[in-house]
Protein backbone atom coordinates (compact mmCIF):
# COMPACT_ATOMS: atom_id res chain seq x y z
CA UNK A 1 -33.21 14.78 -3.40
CA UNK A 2 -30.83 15.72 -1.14
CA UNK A 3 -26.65 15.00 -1.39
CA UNK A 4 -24.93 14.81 1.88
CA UNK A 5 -20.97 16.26 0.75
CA UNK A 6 -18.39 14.90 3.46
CA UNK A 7 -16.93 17.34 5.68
CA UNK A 8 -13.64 18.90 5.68
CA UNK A 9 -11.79 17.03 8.25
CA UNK A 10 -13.35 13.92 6.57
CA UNK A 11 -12.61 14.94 3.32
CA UNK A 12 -8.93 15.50 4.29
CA UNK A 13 -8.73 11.81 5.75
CA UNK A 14 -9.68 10.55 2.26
CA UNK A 15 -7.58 12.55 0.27
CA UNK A 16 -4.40 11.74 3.05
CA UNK A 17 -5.72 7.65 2.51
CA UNK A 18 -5.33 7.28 -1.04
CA UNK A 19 -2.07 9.21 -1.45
CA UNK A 20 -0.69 7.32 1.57
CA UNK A 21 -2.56 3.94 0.58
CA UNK A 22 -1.68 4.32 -2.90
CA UNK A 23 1.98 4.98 -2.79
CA UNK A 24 2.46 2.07 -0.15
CA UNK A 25 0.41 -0.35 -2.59
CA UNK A 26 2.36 0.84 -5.60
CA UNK A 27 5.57 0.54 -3.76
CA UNK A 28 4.40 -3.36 -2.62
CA UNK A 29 3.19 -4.06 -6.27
CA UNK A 30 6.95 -3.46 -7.72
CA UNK A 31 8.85 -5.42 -4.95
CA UNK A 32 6.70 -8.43 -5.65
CA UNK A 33 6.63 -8.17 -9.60
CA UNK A 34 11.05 -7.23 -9.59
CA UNK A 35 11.07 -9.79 -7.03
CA UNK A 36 9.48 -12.47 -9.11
CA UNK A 37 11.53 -11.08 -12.43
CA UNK A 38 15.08 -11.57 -10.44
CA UNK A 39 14.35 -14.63 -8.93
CA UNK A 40 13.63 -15.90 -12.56
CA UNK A 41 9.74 -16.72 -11.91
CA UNK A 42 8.93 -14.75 -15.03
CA UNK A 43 11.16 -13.32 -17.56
CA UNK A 44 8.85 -10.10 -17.58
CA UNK A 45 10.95 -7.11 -16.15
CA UNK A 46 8.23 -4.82 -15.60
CA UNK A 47 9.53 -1.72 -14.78
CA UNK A 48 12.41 -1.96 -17.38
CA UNK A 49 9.17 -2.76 -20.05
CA UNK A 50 7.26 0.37 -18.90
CA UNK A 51 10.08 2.76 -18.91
CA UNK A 52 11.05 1.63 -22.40
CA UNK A 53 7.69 1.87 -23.60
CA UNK A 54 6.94 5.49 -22.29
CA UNK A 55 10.57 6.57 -22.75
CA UNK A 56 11.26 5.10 -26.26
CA UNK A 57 15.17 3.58 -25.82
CA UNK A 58 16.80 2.44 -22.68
CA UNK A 59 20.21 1.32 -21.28
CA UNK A 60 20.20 -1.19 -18.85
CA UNK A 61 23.01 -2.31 -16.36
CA UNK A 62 23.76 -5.79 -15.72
CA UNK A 63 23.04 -6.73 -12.15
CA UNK A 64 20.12 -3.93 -11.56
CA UNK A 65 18.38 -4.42 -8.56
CA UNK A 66 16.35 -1.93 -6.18
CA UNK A 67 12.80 -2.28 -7.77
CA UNK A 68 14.79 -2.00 -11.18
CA UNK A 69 15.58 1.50 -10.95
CA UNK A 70 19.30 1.38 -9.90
CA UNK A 71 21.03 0.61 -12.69
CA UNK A 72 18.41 1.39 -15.48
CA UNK A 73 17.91 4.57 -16.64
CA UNK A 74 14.13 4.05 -17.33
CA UNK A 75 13.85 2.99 -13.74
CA UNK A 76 12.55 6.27 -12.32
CA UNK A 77 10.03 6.69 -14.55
CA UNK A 78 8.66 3.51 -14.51
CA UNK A 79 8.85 4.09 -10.78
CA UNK A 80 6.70 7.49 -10.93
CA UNK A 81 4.27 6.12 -13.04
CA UNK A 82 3.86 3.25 -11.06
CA UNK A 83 3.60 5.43 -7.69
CA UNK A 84 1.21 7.62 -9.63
CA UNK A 85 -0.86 4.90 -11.29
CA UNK A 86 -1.49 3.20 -7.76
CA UNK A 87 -2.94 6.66 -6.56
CA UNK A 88 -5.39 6.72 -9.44
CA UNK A 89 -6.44 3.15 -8.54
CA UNK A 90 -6.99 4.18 -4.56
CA UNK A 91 -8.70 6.89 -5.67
CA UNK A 92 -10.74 4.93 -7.76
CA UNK A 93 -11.24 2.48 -4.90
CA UNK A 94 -12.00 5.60 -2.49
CA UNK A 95 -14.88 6.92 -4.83
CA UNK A 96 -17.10 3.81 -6.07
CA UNK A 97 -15.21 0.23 -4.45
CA UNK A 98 -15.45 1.94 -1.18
CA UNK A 99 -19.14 2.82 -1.83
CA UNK A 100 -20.39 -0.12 -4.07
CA UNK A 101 -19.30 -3.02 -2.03
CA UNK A 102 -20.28 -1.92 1.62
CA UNK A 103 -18.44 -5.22 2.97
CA UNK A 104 -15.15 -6.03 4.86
CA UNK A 105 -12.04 -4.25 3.62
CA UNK A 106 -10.75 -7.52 2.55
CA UNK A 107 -13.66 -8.09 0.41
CA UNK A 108 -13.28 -4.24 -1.08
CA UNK A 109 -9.47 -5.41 -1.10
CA UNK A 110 -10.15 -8.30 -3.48
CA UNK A 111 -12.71 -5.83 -5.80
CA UNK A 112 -9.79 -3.82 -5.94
CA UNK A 113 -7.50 -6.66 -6.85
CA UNK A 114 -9.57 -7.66 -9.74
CA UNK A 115 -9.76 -3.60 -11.04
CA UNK A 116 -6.04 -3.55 -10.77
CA UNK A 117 -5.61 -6.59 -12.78
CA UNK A 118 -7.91 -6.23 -15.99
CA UNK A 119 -5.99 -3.01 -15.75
CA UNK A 120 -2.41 -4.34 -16.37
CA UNK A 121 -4.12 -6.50 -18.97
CA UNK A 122 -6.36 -4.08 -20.75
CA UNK A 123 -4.64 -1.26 -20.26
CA UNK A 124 -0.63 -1.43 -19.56
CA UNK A 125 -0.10 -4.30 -21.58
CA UNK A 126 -1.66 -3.20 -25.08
CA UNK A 127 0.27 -0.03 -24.28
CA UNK A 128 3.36 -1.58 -24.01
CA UNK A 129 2.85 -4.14 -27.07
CA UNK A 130 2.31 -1.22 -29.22
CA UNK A 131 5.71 0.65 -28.48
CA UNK A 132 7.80 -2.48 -28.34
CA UNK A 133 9.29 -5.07 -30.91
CA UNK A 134 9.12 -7.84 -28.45
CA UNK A 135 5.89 -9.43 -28.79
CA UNK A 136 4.40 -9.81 -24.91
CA UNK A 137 1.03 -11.69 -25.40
CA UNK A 138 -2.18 -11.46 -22.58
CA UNK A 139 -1.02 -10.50 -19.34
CA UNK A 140 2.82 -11.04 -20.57
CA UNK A 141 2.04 -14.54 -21.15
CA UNK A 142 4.55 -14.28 -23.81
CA UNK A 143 7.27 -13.85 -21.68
CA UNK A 144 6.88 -16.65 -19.11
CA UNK A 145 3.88 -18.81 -18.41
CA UNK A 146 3.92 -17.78 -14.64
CA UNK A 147 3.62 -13.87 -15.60
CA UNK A 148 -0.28 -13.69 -15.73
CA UNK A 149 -0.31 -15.20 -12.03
CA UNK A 150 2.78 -13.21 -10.94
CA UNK A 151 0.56 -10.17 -12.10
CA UNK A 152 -2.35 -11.59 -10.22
CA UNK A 153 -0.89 -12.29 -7.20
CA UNK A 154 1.25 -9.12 -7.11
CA UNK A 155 -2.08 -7.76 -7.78
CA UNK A 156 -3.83 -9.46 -4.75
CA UNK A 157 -1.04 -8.32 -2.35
CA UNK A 158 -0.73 -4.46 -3.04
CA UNK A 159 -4.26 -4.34 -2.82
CA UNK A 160 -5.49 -6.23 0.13
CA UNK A 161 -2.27 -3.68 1.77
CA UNK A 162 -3.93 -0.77 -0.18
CA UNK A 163 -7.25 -1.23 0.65
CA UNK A 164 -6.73 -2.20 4.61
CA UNK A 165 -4.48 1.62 4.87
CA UNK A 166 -7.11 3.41 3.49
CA UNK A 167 -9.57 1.79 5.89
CA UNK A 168 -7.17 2.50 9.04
CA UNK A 169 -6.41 6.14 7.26
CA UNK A 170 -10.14 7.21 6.96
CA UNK A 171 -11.55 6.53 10.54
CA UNK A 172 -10.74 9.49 12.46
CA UNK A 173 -9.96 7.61 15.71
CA UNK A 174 -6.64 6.43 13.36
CA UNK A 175 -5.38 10.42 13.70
CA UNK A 176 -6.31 10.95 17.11
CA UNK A 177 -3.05 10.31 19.59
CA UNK A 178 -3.74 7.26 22.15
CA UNK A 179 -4.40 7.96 25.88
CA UNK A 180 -1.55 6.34 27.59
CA UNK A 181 -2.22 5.65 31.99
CA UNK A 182 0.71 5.32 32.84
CA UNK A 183 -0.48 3.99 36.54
CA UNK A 184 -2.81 1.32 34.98
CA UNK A 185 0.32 0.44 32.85
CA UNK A 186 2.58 -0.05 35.68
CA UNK A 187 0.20 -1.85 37.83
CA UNK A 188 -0.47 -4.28 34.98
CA UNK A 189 3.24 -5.06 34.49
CA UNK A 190 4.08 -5.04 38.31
CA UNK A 191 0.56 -6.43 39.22
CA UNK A 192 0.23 -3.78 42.07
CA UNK A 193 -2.71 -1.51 42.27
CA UNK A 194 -1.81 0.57 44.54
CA UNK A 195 -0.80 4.30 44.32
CA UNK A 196 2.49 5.47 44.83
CA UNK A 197 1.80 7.87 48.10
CA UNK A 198 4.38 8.26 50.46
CA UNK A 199 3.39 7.13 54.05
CA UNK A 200 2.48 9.95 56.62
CA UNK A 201 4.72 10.16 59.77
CA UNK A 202 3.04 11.29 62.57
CA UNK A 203 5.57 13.27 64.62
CA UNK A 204 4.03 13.71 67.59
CA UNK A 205 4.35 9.77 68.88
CA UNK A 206 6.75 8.88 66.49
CA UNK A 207 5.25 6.58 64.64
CA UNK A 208 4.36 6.29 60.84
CA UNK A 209 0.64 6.11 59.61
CA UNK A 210 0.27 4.32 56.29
């Protein structure tokens, strides 16, 4: 049995994908869940929840806005773990969605999707319950009837983003810098394909030879 290891410029591709894929997704995931939170969809703040329930105590700011990290001093770390938490999941996506479902990278997108939520439910969420007095039910469900589908649509978003920038990030004809002709360029936009040569004069009769 033989095991084929990927090669180093490959290998760098992959690694480069699911830091860049990860972060971007993470990023996404916390504009649409803050979004939803201001705009009074749910009444689950999530970052403010996960700060609080890593930090222990937080002060919060009326009016904080910016992915909930201006204004409330758990912000940044709810914003690191976050960042850091998406990275885990593209990795996780890299080594066995990636490799498990050989399909369309909106189909590993979805896979992803569904990883990302059981992992808010199974995972965040029972964290979070356990460090806080406010009681937050399945999903948040506790705090607003539309959280569970906020979660699952925020979900759906960061990683259908996620999975189609690692897709673009590990093909190595992504890193390599496009060809440009200029002269094909031009004679597309001017619709003349002819080359820009100066006409010959011929001195001797006076006369100019195209």
């Amino acid at each position: 049995m033989t095991i084929s290891l990927p090669g180093l410029p490959a290998l760098a591709r992959g690694i480069a994908g699911v830091l860049m894929a990860g972060a971007i997704s993470a990023i996404l995931f916390l504009i649409c869940v803050q979004g939803s939170f201001h705009e009074g969809i749910t009444d689950f703040d999530f970052a403010h929840v996960l700060g609080t329930a890593v930090e222990g105590t937080a002060t919060e700011k009326s009016g904080a806005e910016a992915l909930g990290v201006i204004g409330d001093s758990v912000g940044p770390t709810a914003l690191w773990i976050t960042v850091i938490s998406g990275i885990v999941l593209l990795a996780f996506h890299a080594l066995v969605i990636v490799r498990v479902v050989r399909r369309h990278w909106v189909v590993q997108g979805i896979a992803l999707a569904v990883v990302m939520f059981l992992a808010i439910g199974l995972i965040y969420i029972p964290y979070a319950d356990a460090h806080l007095d406010t009681p937050l039910g399945p999903w948040g469900v506790d705090q607003g009837g539309w959280t569970p589908i906020v979660f699952a649509g925020s979900s759906l978003i960061a990683s259908l983003v996620g999975a189609r920038c690692y897709d673009l990030a590990e093909r190595a004809s992504w890193w390599e810098p496009e060809k440009v002709a200029v002269d094909e360029q031009l004679a597309e936009l001017t619709g003349v394909d002819e080359s820009f040569e100066l006409p010959e004069q011929d001195t001797e009769r006076g006369v100019i030879r195209p």
